[in-house]
Protein backbone atom coordinates (compact mmCIF):
# COMPACT_ATOMS: atom_id res chain seq x y z
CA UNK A 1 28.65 3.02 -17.94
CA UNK A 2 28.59 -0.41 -16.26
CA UNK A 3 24.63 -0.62 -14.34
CA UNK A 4 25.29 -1.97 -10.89
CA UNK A 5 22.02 -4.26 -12.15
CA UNK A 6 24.05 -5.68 -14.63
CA UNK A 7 26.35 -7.50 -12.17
CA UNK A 8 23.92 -9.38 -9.92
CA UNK A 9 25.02 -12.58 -9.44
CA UNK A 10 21.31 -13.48 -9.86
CA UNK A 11 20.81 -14.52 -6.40
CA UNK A 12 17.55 -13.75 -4.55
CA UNK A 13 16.06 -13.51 -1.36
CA UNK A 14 14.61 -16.86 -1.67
CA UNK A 15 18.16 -18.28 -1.95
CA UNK A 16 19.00 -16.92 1.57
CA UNK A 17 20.13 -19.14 4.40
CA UNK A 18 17.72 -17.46 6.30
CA UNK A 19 14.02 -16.12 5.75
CA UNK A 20 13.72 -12.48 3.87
CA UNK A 21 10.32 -10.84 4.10
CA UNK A 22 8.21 -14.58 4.16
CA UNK A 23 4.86 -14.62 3.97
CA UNK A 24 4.60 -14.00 7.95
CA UNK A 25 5.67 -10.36 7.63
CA UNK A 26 2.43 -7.72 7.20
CA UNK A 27 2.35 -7.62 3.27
CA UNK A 28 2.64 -3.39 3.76
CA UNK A 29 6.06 -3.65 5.33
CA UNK A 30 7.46 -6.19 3.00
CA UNK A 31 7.63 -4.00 0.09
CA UNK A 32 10.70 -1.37 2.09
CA UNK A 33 12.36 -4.90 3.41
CA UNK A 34 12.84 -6.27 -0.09
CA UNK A 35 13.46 -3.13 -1.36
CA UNK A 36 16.62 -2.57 0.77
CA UNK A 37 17.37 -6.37 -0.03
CA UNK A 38 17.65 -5.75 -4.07
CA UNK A 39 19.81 -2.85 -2.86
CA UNK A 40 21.96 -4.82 -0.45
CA UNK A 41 22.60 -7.90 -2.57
CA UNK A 42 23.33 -5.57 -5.67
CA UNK A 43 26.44 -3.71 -3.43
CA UNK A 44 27.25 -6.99 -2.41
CA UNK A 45 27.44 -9.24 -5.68
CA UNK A 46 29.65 -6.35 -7.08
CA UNK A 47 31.63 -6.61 -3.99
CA UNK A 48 32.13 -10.20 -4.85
CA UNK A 49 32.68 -10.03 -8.59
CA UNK A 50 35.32 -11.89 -9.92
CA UNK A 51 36.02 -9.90 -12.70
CA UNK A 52 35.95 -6.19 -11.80
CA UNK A 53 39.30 -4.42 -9.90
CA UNK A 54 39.52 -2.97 -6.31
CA UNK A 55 38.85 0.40 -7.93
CA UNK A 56 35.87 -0.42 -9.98
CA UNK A 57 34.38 -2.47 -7.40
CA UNK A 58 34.45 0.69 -4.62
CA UNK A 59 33.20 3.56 -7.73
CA UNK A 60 30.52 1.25 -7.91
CA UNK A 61 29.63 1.21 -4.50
CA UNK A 62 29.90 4.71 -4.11
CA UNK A 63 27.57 5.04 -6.82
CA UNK A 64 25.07 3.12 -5.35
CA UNK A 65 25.10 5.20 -2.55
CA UNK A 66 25.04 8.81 -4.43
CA UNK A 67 21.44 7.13 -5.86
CA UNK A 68 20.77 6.46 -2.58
CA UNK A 69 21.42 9.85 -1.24
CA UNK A 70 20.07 11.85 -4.12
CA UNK A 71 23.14 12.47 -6.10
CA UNK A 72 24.47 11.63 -8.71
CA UNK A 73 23.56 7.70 -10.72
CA UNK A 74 20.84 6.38 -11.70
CA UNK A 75 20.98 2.92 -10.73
CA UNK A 76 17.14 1.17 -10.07
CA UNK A 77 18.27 -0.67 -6.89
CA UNK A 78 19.45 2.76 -4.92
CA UNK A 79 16.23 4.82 -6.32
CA UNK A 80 13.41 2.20 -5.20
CA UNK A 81 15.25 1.65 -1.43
CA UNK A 82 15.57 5.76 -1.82
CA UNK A 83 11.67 6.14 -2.64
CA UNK A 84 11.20 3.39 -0.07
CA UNK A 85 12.88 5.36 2.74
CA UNK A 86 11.67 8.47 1.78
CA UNK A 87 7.87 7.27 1.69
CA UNK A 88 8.29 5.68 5.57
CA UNK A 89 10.35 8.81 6.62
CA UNK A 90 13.59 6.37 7.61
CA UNK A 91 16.88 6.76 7.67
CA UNK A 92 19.60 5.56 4.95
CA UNK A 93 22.09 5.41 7.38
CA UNK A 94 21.27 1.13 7.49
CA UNK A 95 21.96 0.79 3.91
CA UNK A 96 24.87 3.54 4.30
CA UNK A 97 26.34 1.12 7.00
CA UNK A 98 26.16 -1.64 5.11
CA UNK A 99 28.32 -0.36 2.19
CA UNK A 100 30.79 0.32 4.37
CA UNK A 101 30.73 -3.30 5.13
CA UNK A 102 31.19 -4.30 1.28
CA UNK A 103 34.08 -1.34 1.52
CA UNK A 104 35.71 -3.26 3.53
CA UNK A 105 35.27 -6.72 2.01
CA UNK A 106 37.31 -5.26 -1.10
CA UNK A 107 40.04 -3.72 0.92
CA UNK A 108 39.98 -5.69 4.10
CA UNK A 109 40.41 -9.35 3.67
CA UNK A 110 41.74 -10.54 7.37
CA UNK A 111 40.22 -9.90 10.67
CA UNK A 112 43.02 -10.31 13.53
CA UNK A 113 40.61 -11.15 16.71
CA UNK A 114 36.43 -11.67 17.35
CA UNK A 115 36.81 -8.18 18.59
CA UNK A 116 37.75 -7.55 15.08
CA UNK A 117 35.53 -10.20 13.50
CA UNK A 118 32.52 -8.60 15.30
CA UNK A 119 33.30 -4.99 14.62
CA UNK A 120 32.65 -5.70 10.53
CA UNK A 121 29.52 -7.33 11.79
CA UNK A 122 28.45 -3.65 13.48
CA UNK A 123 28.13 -2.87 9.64
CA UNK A 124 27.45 -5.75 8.18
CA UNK A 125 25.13 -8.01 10.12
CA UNK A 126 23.35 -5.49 12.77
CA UNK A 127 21.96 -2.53 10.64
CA UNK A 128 19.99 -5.55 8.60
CA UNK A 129 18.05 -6.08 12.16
CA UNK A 130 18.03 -2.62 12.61
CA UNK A 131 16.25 -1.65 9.49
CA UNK A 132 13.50 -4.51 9.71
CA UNK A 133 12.55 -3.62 13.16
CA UNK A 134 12.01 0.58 11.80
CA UNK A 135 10.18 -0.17 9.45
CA UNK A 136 8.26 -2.14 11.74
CA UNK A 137 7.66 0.95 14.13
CA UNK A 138 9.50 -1.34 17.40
CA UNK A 139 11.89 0.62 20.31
CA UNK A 140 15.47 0.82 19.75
CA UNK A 141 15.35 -0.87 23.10
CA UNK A 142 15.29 -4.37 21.10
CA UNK A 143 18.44 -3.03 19.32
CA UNK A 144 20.83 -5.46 21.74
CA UNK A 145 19.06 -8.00 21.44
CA UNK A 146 18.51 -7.91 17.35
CA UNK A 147 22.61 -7.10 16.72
CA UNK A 148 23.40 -10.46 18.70
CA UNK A 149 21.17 -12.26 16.23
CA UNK A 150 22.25 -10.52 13.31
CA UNK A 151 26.19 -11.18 14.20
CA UNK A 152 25.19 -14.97 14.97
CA UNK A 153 23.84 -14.93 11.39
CA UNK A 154 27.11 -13.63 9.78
CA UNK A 155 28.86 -15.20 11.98
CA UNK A 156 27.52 -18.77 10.72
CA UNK A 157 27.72 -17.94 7.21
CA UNK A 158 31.16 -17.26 7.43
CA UNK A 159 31.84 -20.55 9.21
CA UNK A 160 30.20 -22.51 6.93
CA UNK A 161 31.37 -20.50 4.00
CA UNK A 162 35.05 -20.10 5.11
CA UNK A 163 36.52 -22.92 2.40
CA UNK A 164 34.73 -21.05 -0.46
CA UNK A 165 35.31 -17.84 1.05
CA UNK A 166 39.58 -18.20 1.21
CA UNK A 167 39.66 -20.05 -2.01
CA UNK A 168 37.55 -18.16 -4.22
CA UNK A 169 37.92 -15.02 -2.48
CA UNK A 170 41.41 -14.66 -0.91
CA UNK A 171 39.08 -13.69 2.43
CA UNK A 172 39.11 -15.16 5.80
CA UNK A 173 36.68 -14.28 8.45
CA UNK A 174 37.91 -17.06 10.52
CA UNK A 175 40.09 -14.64 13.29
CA UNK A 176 43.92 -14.69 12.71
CA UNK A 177 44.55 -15.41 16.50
CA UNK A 178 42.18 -18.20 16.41
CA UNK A 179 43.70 -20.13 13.76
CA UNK A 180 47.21 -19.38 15.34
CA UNK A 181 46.52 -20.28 19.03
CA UNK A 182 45.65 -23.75 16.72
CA UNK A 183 49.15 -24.05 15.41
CA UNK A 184 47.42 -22.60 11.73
CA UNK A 185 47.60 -20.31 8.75
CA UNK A 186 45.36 -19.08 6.82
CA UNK A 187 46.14 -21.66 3.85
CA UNK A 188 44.97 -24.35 6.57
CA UNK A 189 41.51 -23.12 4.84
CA UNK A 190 42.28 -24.08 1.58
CA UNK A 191 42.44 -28.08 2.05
CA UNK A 192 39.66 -30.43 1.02
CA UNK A 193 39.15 -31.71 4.52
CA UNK A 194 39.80 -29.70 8.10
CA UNK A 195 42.31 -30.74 9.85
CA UNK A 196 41.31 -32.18 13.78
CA UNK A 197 43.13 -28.52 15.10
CA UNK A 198 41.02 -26.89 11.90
CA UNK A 199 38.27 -28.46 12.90
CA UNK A 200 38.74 -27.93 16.77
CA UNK A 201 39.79 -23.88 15.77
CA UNK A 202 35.77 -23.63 14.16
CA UNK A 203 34.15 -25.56 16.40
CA UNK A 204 35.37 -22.96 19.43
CA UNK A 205 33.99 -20.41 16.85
CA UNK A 206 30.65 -22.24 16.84
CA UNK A 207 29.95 -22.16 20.26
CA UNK A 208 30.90 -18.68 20.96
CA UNK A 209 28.06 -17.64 17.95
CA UNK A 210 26.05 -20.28 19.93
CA UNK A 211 26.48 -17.67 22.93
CA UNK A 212 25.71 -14.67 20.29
CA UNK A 213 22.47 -16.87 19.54
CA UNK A 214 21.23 -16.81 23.30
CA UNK A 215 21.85 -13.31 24.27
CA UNK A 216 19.54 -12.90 20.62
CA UNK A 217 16.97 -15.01 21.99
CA UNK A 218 14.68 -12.33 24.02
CA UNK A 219 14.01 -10.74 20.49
CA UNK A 220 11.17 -12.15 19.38
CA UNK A 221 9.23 -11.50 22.95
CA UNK A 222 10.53 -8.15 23.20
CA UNK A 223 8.90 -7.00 19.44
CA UNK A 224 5.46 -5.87 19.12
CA UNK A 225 4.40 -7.07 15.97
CA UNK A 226 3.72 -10.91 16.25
CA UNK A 227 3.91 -11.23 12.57
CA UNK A 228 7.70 -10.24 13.13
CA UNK A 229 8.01 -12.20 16.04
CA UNK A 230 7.06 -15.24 14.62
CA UNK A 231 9.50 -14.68 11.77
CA UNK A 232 12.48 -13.64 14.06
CA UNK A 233 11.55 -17.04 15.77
CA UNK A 234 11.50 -19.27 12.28
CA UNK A 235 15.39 -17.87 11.90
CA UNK A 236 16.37 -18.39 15.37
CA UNK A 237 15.11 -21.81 15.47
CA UNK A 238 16.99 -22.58 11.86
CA UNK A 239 20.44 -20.71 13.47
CA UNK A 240 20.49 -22.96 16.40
CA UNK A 241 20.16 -25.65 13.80
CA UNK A 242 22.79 -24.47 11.88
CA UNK A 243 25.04 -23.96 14.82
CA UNK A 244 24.44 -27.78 15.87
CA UNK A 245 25.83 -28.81 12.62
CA UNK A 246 28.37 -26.66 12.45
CA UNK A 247 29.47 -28.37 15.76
CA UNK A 248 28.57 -31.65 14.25
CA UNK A 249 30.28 -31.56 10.88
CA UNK A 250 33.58 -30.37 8.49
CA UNK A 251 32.57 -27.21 6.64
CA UNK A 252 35.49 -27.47 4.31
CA UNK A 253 34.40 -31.48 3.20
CA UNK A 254 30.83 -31.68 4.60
CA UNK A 255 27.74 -29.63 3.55
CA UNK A 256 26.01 -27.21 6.18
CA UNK A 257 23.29 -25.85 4.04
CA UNK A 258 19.87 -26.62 4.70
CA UNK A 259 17.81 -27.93 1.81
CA UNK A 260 14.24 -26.92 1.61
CA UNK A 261 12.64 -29.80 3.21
CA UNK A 262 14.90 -29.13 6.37
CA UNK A 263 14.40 -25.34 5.88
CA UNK A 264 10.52 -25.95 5.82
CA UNK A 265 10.35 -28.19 8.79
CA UNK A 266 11.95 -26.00 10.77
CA UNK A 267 10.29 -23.14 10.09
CA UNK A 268 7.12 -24.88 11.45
CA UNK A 269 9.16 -25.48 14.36
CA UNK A 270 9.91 -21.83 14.87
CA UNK A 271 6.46 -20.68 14.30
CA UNK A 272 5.34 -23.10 16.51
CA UNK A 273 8.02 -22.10 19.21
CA UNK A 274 6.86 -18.61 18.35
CA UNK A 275 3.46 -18.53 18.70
CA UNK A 276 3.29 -20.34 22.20
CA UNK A 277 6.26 -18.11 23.44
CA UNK A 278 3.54 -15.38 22.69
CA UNK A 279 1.01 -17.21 24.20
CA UNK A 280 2.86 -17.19 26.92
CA UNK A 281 3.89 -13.73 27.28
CA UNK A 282 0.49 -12.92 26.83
CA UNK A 283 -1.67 -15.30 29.45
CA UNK A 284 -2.79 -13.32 32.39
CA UNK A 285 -1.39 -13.97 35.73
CA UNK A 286 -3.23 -15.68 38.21
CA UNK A 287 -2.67 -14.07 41.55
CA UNK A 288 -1.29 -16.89 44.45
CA UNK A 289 -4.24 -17.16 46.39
CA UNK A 290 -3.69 -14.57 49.91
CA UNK A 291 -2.59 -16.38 52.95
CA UNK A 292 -5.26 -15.48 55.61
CA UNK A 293 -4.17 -17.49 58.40
């Protein structure tokens, strides 16, 4: 029997486009956060696998989550995140959510409208958010806020990643009624260079995750813990980034990945935009002086 283990593409969560448990989350909460990571990426490299069928790929999922539930499998990945869960009395329903997202990534491979496009986000993008702020102790009352910044985060990957995604995936998160209101197919995807109705198609895209990004933006005021709110600020600050370039360049001919000098600068940017935003939030309020005339 195949261990899901065994099929890691080898990727961590310092090869992330976007911060995973850094340094600026409370050292006792990043233990459950990378622990649902290892289990995350492991459902989602054997989503991706190149050499295992339809049918493998899903028996492996559901394996994953029988180790998660207490079932049946023995996989390390779905035993940690369970002992994880169990130890901060949370829910699996996060991690649950999110295998129905690499579900669908096997057996779903074209998304007709945003609608659509942002419906696979619900499970894969938001419960991410969702989990990081429980195990943090915030209000489900930063819940909206967190699932626009989570879909603007899939959302961007999937623009930047849509050449690699259609070629070496047969998938295409770029909406079907997007790319035909262009005058385009699908295979429009596949060239070495966007074409200017291509390129006009993703750059509409990019501005409506741009809009995804600003209704995200009250998050890090609205959470409790400033070590969290200073990291949701270092990945806001880098999405806006991304965003700009994805408005500036050709995803298909022209990289969008930050290297780690960019990454690192604006971090420092974001924890600088962070920490005065809770400055801010913070200073008392001087009352306007009463008018006594």
């Amino acid at each position: 029997m195949t261990r899901a283990a065994e099929l890691r593409s080898g990727k961590t969560h310092r090869d992330e486009n976007f911060p995973v448990a850094s340094w600026l989350i409370a050292p006792r909460h990043r233990g459950p956060i990378l622990a649902f990571y290892n289990f995350v990426r492991t459902a989602d490299d054997i989503a991706d696998h190149a050499q295992l069928s339809d049918s493998e790929k899903l028996a492996l999922l559901d394996r994953l989550e029988a180790t998660l539930l207490g079932g049946s499998g023995g996989d390390p990945e779905g035993l940690a995140l369970r002992s994880a869960l169990a130890e901060r009395g949370l829910t699996p329903r996060h991690a649950q959510d999110l295998l129905t997202a690499f579900r669908l990534d096997v057996t779903k491979r074209r998304y007709q409208d945003w609608d659509d496009l942002i419906g696979y986000c619900t499970y894969s993008a938001m419960p991410v958010g969702r989990f990081v702020l429980d195990v943090h102790g915030e209000s489900r009352t930063t819940w909206a806020a967190s699932d626009a910044l989570c879909a603007a985060l899939q959302l961007i990957n999937h623009l930047q990643d849509c050449g690699e995604d259609y070629r070496n995936l047969d998938r295409v998160y770029v909406p079907l009624d997007a790319l035909a209101r262009a005058g385009l197919t699908v295979e429009a995807l596949g060239a070495p260079k966007a074409s200017p109705a291509l390129r006009a198609c993703l750059h509409d895209l990019a501005q409506r995750t741009g809009t995804l990004l600003r209704q995200g933006a009250p998050l890090s005021g609205e959470v409790r813990d400033t070590r969290l709110a200073l990291e949701i600020s270092v990945i806001h600050t880098l999405a806006l980034h991304l965003v700009g370039r994805l408005l500036a360049r050709d995803p298909l001919s022209e990289p969008v990945h930050l290297r780690k000098p960019g990454f690192a600068l604006l971090g420092l940017i974001g924890i600088g935009k962070g920490a005065l935003g809770r400055l801010t939030r913070r200073a008392p309020v001087t009352p306007a002086p009463l008018d006594v005339k």
